[in-house]
Protein backbone atom coordinates (compact mmCIF):
# COMPACT_ATOMS: atom_id res chain seq x y z
CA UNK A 1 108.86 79.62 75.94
CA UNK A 2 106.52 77.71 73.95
CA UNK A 3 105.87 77.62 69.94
CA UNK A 4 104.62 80.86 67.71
CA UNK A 5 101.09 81.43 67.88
CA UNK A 6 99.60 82.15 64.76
CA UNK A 7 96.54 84.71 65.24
CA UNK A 8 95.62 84.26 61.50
CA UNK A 9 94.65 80.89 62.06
CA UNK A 10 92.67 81.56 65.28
CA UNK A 11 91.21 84.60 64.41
CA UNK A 12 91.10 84.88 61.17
CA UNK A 13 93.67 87.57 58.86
CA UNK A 14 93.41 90.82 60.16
CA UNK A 15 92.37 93.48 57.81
CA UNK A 16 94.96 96.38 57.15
CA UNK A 17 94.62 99.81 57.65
CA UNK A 18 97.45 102.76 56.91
CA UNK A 19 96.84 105.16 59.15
CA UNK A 20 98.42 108.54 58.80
CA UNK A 21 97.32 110.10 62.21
CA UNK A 22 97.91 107.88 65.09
CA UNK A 23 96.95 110.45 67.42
CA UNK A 24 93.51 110.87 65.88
CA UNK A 25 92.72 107.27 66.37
CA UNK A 26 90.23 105.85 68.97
CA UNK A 27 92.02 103.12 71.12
CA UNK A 28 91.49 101.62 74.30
CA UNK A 29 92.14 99.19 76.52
CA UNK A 30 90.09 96.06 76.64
CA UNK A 31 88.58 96.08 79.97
CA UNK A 32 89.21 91.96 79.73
CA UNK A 33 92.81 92.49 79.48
CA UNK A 34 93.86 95.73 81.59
CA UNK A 35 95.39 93.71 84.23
CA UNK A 36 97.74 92.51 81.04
CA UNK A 37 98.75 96.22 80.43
CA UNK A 38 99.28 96.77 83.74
CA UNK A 39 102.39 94.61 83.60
CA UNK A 40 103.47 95.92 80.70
CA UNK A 41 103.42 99.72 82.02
CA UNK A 42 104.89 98.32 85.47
CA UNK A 43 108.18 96.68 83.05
CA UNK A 44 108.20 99.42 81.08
CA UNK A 45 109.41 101.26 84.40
CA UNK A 46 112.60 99.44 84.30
CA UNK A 47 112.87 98.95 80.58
CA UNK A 48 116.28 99.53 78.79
CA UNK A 49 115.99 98.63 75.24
CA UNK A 50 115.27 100.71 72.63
CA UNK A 51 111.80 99.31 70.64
CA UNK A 52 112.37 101.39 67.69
CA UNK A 53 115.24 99.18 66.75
CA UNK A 54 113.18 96.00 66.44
CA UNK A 55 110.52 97.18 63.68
CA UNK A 56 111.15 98.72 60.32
CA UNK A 57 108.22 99.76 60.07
CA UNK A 58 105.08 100.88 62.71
CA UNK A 59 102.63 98.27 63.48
CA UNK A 60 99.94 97.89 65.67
CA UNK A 61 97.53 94.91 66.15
CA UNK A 62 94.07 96.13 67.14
CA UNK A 63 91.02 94.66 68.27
CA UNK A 64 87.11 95.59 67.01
CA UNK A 65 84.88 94.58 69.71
CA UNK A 66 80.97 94.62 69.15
CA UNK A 67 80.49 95.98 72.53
CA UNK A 68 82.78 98.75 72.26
CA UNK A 69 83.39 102.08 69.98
CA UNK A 70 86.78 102.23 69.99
CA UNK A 71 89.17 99.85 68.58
CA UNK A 72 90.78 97.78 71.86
CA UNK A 73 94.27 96.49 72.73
CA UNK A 74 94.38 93.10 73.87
CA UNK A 75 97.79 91.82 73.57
CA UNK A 76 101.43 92.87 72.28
CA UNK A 77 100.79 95.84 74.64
CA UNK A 78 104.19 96.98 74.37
CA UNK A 79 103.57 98.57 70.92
CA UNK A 80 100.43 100.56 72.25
CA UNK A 81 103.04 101.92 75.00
CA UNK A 82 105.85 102.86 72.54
CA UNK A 83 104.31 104.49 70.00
CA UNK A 84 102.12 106.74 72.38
CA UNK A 85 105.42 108.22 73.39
CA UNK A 86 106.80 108.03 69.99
CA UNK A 87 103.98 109.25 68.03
CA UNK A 88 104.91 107.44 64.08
CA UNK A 89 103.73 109.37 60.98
CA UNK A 90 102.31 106.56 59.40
CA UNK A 91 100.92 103.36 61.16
CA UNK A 92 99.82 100.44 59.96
CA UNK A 93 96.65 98.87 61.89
CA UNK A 94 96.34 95.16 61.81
CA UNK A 95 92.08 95.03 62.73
CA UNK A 96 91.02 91.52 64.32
CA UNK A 97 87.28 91.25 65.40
CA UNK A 98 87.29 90.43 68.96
CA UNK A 99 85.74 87.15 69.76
CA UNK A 100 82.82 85.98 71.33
CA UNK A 101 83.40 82.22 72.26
CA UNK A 102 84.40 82.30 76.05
CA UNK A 103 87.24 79.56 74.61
CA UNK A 104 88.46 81.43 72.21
CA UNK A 105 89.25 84.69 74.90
CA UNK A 106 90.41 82.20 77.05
CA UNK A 107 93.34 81.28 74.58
CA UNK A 108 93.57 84.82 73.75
CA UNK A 109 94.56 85.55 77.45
CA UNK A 110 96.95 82.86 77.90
CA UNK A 111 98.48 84.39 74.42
CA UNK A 112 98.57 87.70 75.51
CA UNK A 113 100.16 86.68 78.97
CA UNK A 114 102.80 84.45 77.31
CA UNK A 115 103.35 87.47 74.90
CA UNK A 116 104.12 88.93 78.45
CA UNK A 117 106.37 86.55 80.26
CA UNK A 118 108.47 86.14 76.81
CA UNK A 119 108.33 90.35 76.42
CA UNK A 120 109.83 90.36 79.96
CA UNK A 121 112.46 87.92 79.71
CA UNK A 122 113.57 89.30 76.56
CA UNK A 123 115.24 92.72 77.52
CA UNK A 124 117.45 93.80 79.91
CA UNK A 125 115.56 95.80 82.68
CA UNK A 126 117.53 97.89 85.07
CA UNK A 127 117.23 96.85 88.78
CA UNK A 128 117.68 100.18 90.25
CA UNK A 129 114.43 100.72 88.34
CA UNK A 130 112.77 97.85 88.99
CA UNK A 131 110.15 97.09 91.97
CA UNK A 132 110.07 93.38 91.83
CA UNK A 133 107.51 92.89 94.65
CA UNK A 134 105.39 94.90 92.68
CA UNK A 135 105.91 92.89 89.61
CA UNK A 136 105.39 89.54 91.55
CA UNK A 137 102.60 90.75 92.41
CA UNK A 138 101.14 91.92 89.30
CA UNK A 139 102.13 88.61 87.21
CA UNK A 140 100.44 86.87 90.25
CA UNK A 141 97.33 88.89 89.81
CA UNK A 142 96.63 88.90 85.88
CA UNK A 143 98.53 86.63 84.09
CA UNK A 144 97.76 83.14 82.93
CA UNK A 145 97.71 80.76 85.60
CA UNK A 146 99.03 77.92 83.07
CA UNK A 147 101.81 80.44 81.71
CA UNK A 148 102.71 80.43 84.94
CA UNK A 149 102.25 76.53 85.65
CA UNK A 150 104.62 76.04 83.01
CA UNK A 151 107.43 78.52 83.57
CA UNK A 152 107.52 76.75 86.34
CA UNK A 153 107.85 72.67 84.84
CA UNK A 154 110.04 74.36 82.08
CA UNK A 155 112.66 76.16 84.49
CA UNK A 156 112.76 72.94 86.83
CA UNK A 157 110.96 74.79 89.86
CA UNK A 158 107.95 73.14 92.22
CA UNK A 159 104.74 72.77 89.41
CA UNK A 160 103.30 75.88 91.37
CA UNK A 161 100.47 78.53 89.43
CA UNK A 162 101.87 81.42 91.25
CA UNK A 163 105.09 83.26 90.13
CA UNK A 164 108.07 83.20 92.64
CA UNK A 165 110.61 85.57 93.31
CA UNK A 166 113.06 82.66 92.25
CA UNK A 167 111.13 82.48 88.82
CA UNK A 168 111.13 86.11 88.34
CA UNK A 169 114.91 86.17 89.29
CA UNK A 170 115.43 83.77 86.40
CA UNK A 171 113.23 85.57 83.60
CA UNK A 172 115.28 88.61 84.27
CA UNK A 173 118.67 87.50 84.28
CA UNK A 174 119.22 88.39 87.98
CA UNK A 175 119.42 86.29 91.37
CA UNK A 176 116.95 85.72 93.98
CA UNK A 177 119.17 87.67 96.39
CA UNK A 178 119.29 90.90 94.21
CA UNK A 179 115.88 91.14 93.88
CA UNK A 180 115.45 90.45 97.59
CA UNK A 181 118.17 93.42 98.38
CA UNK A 182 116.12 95.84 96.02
CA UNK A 183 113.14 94.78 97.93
CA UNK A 184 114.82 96.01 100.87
CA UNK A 185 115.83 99.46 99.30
CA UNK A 186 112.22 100.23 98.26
CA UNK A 187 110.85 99.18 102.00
CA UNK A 188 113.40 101.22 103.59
CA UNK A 189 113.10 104.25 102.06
CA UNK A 190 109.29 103.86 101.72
CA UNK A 191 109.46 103.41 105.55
CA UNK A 192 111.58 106.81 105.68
CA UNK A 193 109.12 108.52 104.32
CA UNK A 194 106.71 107.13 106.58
CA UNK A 195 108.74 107.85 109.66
CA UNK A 196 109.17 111.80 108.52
CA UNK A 197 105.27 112.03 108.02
CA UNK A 198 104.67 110.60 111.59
CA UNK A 199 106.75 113.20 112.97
CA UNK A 200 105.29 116.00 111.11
CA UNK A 201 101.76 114.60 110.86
CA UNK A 202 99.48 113.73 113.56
CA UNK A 203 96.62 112.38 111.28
CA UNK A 204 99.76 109.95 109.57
CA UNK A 205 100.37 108.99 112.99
CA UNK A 206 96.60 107.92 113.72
CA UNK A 207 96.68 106.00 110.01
CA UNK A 208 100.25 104.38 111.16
CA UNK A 209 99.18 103.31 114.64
CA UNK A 210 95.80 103.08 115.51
CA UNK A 211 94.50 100.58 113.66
CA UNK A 212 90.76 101.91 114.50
CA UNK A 213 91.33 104.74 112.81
CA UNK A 214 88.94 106.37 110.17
CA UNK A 215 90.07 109.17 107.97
CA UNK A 216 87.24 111.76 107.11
CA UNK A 217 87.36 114.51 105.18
CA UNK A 218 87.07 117.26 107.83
CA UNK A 219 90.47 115.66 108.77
CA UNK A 220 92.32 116.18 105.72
CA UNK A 221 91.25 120.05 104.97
CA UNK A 222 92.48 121.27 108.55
CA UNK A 223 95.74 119.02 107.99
């Protein structure tokens, strides 16, 4: 899923930083790439693997923007989301400067979304866990429309920018038709819920059938 990208080159070597509070340290989310996360949090929902097994030691790669205060994640999101729940003692910051050239964000996105596609073919997610119309959608939304392009050429499907549910089948070792069924699962029991509100709520009822409908706030305190 394409060759190793080597940010050194690009970007220059990062500086290093020990940090020995990782709590106490200002990071964000690059507004540029929060659509990126996104996916990342969605996956982890379904995530099985253990990420502590895979480093010997905590790393994070940061990014300083000019524009902001904080340090910024940009890409390799799933290390922001592990160690936030598995707060290290000692961290070691890898500090790029966050660039300026439109091209060189531009490869920086399509980086940070094949970082995503390979992250998400890479471990085993469970499908009970797993909203794949939600993760169609999101891939659709904010990642790389060339990552996409050429998942696509690579794993023999129609040269399309948009990620299928065949394609996402494939990535995570499951079939179109078990993605489908869970699909199904969610709807149905989403539509359950639905159907108990309707019953119970006449302002749900107004929202479910009449599409001219508009909620105010009055509305909501006497419900």
């Amino acid at each position: 899923m394409g060759k190793a990208f080597d940010f050194d080159e690009e970007f220059g070597a990062p500086k290093k930083l020990l940090c020995k509070n990782f709590n106490k340290i200002q990071i964000s989310i690059h507004p540029d790439f929060s659509g990126i996360y996104l996916c990342y949090q969605e996956a982890f929902k379904s995530l099985k693997a253990d990420l502590s097994i895979l480093t010997s030691y905590p790393e994070i790669r940061v990014w300083k923007d000019p524009n902001r205060s904080s340090y910024t994640i940009v890409n390799a999101c799933q290390w922001h989301l592990y160690w936030s729940k598995n707060t290290p003692k000692n961290i070691n910051l890898l500090i790029h400067f966050f660039p300026q050239d439109e091209d060189k964000i531009d490869l920086l996105k399509k980086e940070a979304s094949l970082e995503f596609m390979r992250f998400l073919a890479s471990y085993h997610h469970e499908l009970d866990r797993m909203n794949p119309a939600k993760m169609q959608s999101l891939i659709n939304a904010h990642i790389s429309y060339e990552v996409i392009l050429a998942l696509n050429k690579e794993n023999s499907f129609k040269p399309h920018r948009t990620m299928s549910l065949d394609l996402l089948a494939k990535l995570l070792s499951y079939t179109r038709n078990q993605l489908n069924y869970r699909n199904k699962v969610i709807n149905r029991k989403r539509q359950s819920v639905l159907d108990q509100l309707e019953q119970t709520s006449a302002i749900v009822k107004q929202l479910v059938n009449n599409v001219d409908f508009v909620l105010t706030p009055d509305q909501l305190w006497k419900a």
